[in-house]
PDB file of N, CA and C in Angstrom:
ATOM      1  N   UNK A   1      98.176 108.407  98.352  1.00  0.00           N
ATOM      2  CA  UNK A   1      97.158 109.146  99.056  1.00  0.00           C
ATOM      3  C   UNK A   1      97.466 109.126 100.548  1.00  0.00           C
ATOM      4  N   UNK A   2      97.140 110.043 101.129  1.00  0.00           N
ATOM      5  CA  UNK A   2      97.292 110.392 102.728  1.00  0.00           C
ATOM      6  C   UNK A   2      96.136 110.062 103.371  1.00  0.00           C
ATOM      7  N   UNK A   3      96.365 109.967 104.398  1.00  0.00           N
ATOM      8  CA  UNK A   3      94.874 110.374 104.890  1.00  0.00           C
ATOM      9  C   UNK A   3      94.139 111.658 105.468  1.00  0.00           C
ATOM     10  N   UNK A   4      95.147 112.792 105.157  1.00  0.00           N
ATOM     11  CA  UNK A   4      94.669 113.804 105.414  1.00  0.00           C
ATOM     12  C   UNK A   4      94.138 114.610 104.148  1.00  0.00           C
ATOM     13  N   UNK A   5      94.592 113.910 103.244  1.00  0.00           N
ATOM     14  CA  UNK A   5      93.735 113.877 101.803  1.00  0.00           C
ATOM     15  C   UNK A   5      92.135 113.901 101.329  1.00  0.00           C
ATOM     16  N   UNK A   6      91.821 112.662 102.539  1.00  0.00           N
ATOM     17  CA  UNK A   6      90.186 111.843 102.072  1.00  0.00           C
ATOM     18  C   UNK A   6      89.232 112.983 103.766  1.00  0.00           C
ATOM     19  N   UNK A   7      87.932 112.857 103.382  1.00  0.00           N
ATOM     20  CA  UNK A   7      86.928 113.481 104.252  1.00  0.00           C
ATOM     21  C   UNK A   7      87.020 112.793 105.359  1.00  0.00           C
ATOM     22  N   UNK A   8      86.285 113.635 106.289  1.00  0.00           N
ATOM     23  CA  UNK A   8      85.885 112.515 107.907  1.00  0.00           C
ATOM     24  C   UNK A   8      85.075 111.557 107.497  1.00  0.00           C
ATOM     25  N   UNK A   9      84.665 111.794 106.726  1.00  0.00           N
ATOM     26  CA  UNK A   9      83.392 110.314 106.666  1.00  0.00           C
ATOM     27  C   UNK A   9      84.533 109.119 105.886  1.00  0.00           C
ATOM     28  N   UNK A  10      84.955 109.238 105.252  1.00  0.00           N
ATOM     29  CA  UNK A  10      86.021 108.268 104.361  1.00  0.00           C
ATOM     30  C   UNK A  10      87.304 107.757 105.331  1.00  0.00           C
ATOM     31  N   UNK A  11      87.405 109.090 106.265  1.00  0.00           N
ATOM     32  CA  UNK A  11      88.949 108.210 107.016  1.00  0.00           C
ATOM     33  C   UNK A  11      87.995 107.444 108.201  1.00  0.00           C
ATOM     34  N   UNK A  12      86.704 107.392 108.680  1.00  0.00           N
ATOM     35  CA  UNK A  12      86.310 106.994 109.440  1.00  0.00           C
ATOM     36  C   UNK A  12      85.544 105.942 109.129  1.00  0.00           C
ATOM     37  N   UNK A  13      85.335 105.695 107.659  1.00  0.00           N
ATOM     38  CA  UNK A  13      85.025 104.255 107.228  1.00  0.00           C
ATOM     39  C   UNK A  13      85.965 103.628 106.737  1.00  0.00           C
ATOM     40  N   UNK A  14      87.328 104.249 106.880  1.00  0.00           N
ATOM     41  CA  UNK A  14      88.488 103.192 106.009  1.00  0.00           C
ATOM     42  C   UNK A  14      89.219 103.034 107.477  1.00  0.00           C
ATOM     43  N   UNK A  15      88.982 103.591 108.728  1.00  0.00           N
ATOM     44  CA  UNK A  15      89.476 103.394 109.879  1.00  0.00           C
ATOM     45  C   UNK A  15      88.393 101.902 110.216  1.00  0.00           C
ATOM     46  N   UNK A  16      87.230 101.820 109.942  1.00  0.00           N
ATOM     47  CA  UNK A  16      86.398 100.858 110.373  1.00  0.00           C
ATOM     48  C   UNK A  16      86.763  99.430 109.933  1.00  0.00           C
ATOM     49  N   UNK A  17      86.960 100.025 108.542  1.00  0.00           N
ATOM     50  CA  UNK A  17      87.021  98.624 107.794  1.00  0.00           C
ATOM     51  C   UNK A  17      88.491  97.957 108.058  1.00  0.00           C
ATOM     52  N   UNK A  18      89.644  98.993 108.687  1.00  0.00           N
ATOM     53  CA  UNK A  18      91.087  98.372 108.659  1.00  0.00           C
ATOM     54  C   UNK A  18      90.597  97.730 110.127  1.00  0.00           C
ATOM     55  N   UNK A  19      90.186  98.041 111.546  1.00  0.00           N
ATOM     56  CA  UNK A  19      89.915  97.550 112.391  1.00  0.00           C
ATOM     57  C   UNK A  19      89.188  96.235 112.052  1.00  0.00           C
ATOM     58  N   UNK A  20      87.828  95.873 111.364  1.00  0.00           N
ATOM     59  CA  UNK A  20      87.647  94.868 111.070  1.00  0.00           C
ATOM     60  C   UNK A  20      88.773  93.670 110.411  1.00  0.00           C
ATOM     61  N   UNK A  21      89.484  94.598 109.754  1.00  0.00           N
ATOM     62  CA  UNK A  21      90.806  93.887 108.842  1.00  0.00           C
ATOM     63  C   UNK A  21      91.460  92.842 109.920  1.00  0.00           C
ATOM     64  N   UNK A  22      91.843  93.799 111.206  1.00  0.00           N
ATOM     65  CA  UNK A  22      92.871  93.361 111.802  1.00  0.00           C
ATOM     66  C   UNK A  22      91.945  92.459 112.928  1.00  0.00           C
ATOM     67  N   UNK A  23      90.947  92.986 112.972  1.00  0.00           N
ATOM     68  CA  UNK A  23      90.155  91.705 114.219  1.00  0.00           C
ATOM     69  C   UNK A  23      90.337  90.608 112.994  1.00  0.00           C
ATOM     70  N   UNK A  24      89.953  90.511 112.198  1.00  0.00           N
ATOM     71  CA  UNK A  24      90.068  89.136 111.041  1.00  0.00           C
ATOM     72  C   UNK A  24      90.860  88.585 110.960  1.00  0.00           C
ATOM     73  N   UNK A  25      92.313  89.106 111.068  1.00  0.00           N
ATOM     74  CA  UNK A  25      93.721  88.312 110.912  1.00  0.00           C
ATOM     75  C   UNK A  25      94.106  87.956 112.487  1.00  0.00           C
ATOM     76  N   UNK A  26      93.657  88.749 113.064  1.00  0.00           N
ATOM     77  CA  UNK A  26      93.697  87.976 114.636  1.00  0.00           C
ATOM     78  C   UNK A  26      92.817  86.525 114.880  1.00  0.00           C
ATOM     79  N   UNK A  27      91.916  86.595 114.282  1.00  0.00           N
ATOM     80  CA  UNK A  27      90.971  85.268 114.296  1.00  0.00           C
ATOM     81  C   UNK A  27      91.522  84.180 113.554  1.00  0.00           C
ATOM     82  N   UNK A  28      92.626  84.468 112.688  1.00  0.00           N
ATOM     83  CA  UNK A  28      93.393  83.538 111.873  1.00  0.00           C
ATOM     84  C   UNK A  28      92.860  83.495 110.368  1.00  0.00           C
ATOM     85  N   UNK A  29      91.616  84.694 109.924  1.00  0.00           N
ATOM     86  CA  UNK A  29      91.492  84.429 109.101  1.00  0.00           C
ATOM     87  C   UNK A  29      92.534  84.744 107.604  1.00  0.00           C
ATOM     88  N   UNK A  30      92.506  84.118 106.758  1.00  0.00           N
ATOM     89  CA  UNK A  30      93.420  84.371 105.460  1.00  0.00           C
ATOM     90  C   UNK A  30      93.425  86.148 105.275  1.00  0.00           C
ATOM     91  N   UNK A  31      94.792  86.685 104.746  1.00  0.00           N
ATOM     92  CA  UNK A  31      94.812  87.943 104.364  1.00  0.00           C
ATOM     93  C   UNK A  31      93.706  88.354 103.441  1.00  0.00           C
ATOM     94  N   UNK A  32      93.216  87.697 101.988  1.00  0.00           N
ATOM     95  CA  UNK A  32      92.207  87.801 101.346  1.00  0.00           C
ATOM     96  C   UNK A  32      91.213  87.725 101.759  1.00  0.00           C
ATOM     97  N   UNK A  33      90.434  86.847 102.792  1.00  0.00           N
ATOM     98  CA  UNK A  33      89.502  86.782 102.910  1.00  0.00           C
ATOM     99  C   UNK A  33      89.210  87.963 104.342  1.00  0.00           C
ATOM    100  N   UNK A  34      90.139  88.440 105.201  1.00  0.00           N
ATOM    101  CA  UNK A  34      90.542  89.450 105.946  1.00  0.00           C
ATOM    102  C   UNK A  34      89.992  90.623 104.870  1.00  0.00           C
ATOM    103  N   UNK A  35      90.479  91.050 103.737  1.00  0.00           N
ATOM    104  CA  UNK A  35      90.287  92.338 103.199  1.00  0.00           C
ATOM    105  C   UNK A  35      88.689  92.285 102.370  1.00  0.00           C
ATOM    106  N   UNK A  36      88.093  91.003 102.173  1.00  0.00           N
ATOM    107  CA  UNK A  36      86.913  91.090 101.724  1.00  0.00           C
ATOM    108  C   UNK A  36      85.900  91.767 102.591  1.00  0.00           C
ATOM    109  N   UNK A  37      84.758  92.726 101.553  1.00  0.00           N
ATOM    110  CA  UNK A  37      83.887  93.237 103.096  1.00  0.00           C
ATOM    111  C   UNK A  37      82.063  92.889 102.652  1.00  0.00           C
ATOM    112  N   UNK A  38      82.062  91.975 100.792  1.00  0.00           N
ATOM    113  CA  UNK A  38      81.099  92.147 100.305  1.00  0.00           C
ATOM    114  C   UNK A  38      80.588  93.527  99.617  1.00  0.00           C
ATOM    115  N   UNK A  39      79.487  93.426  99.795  1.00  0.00           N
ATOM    116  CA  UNK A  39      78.899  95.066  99.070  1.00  0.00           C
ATOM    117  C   UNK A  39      78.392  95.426  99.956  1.00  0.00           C
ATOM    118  N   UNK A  40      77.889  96.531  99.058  1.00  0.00           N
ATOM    119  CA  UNK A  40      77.949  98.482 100.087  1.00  0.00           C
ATOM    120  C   UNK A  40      76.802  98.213 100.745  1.00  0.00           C
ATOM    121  N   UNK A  41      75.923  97.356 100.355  1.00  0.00           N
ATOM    122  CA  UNK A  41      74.815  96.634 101.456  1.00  0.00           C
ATOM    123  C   UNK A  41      75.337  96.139 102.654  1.00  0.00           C
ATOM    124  N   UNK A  42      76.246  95.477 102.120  1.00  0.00           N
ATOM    125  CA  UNK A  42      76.985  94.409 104.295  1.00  0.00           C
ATOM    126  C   UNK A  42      77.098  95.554 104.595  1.00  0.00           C
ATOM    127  N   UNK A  43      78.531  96.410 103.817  1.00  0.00           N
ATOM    128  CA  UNK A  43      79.087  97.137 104.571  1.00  0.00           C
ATOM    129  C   UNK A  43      78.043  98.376 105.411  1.00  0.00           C
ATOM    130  N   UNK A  44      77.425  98.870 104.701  1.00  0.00           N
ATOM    131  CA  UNK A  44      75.881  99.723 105.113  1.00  0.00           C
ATOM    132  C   UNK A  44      75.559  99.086 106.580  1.00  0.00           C
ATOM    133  N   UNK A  45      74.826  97.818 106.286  1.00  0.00           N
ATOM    134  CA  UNK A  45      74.563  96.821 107.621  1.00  0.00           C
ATOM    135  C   UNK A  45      74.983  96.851 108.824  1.00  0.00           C
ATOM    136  N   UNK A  46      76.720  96.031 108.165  1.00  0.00           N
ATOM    137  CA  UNK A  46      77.478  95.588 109.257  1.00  0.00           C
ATOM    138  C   UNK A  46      78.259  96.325 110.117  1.00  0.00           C
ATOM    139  N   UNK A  47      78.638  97.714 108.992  1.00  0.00           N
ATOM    140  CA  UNK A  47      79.571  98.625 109.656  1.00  0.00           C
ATOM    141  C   UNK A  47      79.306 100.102 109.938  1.00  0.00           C
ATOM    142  N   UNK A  48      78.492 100.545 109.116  1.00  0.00           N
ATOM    143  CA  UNK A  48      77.701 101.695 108.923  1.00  0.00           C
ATOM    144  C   UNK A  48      76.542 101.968 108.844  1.00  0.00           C
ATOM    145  N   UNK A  49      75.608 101.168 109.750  1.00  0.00           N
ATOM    146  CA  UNK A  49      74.350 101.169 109.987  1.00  0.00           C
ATOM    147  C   UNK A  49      73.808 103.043 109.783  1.00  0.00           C
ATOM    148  N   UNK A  50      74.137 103.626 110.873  1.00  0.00           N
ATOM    149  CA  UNK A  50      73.718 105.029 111.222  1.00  0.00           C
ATOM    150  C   UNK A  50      74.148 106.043 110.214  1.00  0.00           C
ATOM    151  N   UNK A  51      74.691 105.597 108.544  1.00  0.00           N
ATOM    152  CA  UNK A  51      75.371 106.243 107.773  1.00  0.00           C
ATOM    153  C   UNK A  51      73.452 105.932 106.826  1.00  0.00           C
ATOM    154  N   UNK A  52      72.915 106.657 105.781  1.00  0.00           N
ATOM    155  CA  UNK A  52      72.239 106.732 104.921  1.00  0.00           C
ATOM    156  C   UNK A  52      72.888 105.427 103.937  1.00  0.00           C
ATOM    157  N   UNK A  53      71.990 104.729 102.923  1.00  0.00           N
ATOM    158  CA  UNK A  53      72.415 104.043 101.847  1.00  0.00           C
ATOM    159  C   UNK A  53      73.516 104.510 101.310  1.00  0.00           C
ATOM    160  N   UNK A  54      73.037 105.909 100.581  1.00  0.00           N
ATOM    161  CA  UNK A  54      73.559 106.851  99.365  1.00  0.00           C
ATOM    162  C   UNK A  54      75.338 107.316 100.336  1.00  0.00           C
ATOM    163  N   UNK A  55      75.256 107.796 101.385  1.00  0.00           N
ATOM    164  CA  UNK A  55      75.965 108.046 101.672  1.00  0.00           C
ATOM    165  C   UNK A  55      77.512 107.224 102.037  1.00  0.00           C
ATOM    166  N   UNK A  56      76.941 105.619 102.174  1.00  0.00           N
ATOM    167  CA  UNK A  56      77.751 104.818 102.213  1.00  0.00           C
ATOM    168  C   UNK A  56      78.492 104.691 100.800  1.00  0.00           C
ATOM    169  N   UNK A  57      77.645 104.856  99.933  1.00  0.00           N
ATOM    170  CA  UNK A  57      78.114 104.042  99.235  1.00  0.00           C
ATOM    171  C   UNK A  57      78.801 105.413  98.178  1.00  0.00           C
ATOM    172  N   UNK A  58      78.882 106.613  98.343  1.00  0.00           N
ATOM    173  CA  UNK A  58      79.684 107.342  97.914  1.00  0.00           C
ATOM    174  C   UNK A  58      80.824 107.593  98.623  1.00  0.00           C
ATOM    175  N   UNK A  59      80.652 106.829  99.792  1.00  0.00           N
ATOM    176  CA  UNK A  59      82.213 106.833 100.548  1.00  0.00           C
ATOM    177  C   UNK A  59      83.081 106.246  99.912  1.00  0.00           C
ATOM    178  N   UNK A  60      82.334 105.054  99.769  1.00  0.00           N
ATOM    179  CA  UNK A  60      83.023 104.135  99.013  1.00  0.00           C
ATOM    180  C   UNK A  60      83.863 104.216  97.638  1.00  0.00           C
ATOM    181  N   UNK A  61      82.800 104.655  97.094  1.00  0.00           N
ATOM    182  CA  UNK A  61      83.170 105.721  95.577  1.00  0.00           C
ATOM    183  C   UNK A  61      84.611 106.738  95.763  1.00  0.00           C
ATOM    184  N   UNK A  62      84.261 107.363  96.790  1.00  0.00           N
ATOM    185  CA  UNK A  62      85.179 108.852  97.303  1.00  0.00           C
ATOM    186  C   UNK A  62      86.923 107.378  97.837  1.00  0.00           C
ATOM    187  N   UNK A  63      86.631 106.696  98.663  1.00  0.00           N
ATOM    188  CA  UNK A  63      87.843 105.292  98.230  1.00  0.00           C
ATOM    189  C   UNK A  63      88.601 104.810  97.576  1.00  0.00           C
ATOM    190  N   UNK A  64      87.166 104.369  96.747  1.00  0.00           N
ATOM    191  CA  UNK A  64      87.767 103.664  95.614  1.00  0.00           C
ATOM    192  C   UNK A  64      88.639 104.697  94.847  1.00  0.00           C
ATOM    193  N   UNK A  65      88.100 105.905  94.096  1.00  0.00           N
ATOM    194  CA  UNK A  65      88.892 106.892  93.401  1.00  0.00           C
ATOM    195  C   UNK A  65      90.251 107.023  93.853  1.00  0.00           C
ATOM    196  N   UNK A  66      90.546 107.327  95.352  1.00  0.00           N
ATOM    197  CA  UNK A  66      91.601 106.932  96.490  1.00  0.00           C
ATOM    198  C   UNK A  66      92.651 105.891  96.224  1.00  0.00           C
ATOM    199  N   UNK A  67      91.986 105.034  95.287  1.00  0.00           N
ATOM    200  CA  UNK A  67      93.086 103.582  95.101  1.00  0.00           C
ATOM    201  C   UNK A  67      93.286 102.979  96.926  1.00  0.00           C
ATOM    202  N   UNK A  68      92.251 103.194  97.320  1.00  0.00           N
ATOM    203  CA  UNK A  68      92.118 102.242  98.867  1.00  0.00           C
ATOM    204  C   UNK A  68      90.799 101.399  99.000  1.00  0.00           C
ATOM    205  N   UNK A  69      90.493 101.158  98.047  1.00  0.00           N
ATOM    206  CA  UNK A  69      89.503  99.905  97.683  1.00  0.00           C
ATOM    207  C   UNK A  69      89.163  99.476  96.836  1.00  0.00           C
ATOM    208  N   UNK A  70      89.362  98.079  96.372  1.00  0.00           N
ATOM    209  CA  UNK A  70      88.754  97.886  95.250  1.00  0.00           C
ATOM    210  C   UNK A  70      87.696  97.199  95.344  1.00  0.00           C
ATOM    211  N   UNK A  71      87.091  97.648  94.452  1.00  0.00           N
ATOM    212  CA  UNK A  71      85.555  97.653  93.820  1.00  0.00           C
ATOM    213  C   UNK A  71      84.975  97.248  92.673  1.00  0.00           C
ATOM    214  N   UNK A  72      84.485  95.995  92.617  1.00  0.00           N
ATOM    215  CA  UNK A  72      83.610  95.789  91.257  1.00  0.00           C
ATOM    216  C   UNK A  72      82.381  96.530  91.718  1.00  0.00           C
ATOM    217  N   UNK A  73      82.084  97.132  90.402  1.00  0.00           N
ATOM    218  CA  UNK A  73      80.720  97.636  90.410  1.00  0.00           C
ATOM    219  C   UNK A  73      79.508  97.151  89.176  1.00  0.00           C
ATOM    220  N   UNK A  74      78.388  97.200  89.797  1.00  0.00           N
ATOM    221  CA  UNK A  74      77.654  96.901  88.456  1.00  0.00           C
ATOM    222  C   UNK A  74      75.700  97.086  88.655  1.00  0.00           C
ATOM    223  N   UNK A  75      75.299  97.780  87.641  1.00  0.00           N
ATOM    224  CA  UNK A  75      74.124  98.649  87.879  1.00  0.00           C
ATOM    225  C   UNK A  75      74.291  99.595  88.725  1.00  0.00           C
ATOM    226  N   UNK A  76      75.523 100.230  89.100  1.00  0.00           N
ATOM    227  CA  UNK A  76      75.673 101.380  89.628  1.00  0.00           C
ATOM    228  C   UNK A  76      76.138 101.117  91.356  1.00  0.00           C
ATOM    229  N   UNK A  77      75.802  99.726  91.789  1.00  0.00           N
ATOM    230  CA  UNK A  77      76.111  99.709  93.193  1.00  0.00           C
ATOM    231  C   UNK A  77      77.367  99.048  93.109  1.00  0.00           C
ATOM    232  N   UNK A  78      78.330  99.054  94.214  1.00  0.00           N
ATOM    233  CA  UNK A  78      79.497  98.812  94.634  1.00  0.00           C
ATOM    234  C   UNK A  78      78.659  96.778  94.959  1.00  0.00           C
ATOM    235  N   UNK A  79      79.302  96.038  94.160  1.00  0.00           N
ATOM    236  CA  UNK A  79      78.644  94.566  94.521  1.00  0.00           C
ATOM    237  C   UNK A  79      79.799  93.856  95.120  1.00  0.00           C
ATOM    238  N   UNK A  80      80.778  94.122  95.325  1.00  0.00           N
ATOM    239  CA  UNK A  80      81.839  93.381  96.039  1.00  0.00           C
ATOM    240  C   UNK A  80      83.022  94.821  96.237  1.00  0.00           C
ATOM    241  N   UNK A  81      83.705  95.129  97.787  1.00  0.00           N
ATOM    242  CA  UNK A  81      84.633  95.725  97.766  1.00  0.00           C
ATOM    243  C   UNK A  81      85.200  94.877  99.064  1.00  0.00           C
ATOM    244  N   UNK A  82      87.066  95.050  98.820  1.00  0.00           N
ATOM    245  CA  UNK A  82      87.734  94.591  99.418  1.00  0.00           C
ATOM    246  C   UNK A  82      88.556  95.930  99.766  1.00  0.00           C
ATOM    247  N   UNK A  83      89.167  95.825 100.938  1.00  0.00           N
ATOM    248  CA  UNK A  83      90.781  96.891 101.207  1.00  0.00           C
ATOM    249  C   UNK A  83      91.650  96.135  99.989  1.00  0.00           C
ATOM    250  N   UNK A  84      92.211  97.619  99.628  1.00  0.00           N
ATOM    251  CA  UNK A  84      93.650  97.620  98.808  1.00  0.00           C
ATOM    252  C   UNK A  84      94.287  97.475  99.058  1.00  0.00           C
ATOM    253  N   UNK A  85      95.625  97.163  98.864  1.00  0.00           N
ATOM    254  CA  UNK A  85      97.075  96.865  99.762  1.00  0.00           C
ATOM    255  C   UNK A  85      97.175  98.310  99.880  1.00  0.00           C
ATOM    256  N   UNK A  86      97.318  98.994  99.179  1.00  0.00           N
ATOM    257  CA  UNK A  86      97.451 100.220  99.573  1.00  0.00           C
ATOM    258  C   UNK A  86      96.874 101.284 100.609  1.00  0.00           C
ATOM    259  N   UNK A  87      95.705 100.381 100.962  1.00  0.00           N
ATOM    260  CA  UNK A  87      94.807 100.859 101.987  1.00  0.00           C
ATOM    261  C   UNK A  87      95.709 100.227 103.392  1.00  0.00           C
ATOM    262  N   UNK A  88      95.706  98.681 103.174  1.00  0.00           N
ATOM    263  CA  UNK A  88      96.500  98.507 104.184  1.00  0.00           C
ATOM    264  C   UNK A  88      97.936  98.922 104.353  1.00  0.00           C
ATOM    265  N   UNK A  89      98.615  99.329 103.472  1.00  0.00           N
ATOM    266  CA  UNK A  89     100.244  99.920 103.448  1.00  0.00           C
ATOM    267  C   UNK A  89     100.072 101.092 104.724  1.00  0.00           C
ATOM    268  N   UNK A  90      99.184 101.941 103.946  1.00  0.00           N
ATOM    269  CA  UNK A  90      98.920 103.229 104.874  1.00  0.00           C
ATOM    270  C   UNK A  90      98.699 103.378 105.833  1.00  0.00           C
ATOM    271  N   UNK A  91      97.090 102.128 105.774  1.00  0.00           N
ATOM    272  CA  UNK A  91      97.089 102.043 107.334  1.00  0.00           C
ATOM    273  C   UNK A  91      97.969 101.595 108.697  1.00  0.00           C
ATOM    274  N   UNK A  92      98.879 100.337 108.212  1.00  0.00           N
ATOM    275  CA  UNK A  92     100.185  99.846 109.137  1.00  0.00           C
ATOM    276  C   UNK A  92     101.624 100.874 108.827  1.00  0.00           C
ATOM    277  N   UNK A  93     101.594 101.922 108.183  1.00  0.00           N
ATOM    278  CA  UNK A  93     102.469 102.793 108.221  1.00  0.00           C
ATOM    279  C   UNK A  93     102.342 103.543 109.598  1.00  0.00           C
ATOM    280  N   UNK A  94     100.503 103.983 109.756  1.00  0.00           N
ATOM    281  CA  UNK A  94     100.275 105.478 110.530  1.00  0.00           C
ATOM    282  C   UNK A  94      99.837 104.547 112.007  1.00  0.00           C
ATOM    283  N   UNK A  95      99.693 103.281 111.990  1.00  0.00           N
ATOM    284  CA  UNK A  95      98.915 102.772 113.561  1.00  0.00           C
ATOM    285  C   UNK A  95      99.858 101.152 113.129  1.00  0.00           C
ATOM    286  N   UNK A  96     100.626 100.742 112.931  1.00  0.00           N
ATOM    287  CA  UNK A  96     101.753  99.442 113.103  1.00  0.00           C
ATOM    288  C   UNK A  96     100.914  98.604 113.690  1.00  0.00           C
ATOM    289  N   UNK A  97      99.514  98.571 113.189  1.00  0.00           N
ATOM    290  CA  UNK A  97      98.723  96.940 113.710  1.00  0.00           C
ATOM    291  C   UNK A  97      98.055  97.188 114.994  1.00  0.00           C
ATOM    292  N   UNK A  98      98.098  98.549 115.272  1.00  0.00           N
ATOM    293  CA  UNK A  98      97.561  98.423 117.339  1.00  0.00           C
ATOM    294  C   UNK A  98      96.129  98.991 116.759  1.00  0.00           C
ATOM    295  N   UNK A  99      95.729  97.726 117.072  1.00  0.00           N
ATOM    296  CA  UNK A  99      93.924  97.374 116.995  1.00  0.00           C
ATOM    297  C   UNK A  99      93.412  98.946 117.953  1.00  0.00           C
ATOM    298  N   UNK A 100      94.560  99.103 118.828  1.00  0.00           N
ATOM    299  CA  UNK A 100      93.622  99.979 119.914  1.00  0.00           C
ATOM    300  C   UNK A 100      93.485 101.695 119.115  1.00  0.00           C
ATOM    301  N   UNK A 101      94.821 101.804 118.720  1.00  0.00           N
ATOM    302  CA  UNK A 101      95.200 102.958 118.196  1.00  0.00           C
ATOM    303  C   UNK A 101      94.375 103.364 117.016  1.00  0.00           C
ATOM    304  N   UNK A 102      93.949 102.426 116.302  1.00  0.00           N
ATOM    305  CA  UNK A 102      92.612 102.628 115.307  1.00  0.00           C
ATOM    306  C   UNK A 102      91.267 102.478 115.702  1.00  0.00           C
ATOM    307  N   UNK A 103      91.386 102.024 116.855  1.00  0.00           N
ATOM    308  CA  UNK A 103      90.060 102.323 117.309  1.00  0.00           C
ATOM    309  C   UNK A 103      89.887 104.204 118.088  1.00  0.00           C
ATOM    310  N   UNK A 104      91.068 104.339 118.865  1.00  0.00           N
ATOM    311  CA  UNK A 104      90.919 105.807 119.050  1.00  0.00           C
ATOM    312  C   UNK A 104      90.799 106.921 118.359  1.00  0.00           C
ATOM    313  N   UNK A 105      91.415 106.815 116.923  1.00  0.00           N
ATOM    314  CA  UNK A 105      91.300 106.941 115.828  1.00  0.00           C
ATOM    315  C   UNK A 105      90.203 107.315 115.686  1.00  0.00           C
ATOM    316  N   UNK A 106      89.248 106.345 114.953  1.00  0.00           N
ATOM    317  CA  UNK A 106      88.293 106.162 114.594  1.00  0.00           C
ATOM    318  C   UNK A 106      87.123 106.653 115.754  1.00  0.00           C
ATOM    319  N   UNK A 107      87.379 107.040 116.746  1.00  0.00           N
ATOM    320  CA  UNK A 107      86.818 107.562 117.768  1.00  0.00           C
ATOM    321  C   UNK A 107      86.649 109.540 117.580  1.00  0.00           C
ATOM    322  N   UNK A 108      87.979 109.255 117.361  1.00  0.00           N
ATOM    323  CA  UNK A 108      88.506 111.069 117.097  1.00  0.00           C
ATOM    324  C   UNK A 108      87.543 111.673 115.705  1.00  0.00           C
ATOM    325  N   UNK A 109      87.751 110.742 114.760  1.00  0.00           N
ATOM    326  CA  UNK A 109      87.201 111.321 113.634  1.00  0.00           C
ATOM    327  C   UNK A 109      85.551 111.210 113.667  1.00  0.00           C
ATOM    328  N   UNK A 110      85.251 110.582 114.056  1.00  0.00           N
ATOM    329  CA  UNK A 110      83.542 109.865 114.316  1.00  0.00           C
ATOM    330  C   UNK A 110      82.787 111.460 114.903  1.00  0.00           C
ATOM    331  N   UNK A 111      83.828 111.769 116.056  1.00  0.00           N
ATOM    332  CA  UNK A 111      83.598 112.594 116.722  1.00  0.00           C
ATOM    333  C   UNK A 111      83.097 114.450 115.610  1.00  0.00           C
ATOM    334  N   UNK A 112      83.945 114.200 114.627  1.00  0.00           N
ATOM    335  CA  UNK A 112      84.167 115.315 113.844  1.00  0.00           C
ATOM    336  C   UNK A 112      82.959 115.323 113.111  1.00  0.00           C
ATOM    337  N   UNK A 113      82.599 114.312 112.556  1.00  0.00           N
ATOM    338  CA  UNK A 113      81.272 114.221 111.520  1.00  0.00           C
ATOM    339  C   UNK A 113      80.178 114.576 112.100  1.00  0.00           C
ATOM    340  N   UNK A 114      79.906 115.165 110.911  1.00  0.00           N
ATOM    341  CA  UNK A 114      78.142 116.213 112.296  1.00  0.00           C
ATOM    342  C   UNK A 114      76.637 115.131 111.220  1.00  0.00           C
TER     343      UNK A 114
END
């Protein structure tokens, strides 16, 4: 998958969550525990406040399908998702780790979503 593949709302929450990725491994935390983000509740919370419930969590969905997150699900909500390696492959293919460059990124596309 590309990322010119997935919507603005999807490259701009998989831009969020790789920035969190990489503030995490800068803090020293473990690669696994780096790609953990909890469920579509944290993530809603922590990262996507100004996004609707429903809408988060079909991002997520619109992702996961993507093979750039995995996701246990159960009663219908996303209860634990982590980045995929494949999420991260892509992402250190198109921005090589520069925290800044995904944040401009993620600036550009933010910008697009109405």
């Amino acid at each position: 998958m590309k990322l010119d593949e997935l919507t603005n709302d999807a490259r701009y929450l998989l831009s969020q969550m790789y920035k969190e990725y990489l503030q995490n491994r800068s803090k020293g935390k473990n690669k696994r525990d780096a790609m953990a983000f909890g469920s579509e509740f944290e993530i809603h919370d922590n990262i996507m406040p100004e996004w609707s419930q429903a809408d988060t969590r079909e991002t997520i969905n619109e992702l996961s399908r993507g093979n750039l997150l995995d996701v246990g699900f159960g009663s219908d909500k996303a209860l634990y998702v982590s980045l995929s390696t494949n999420a991260i492959v892509l992402m250190e293919r198109k921005f090589k780790d520069q925290l800044k460059d995904v944040i401009d990124y993620a600036t550009k596309i933010k910008s697009l979503i109405i």
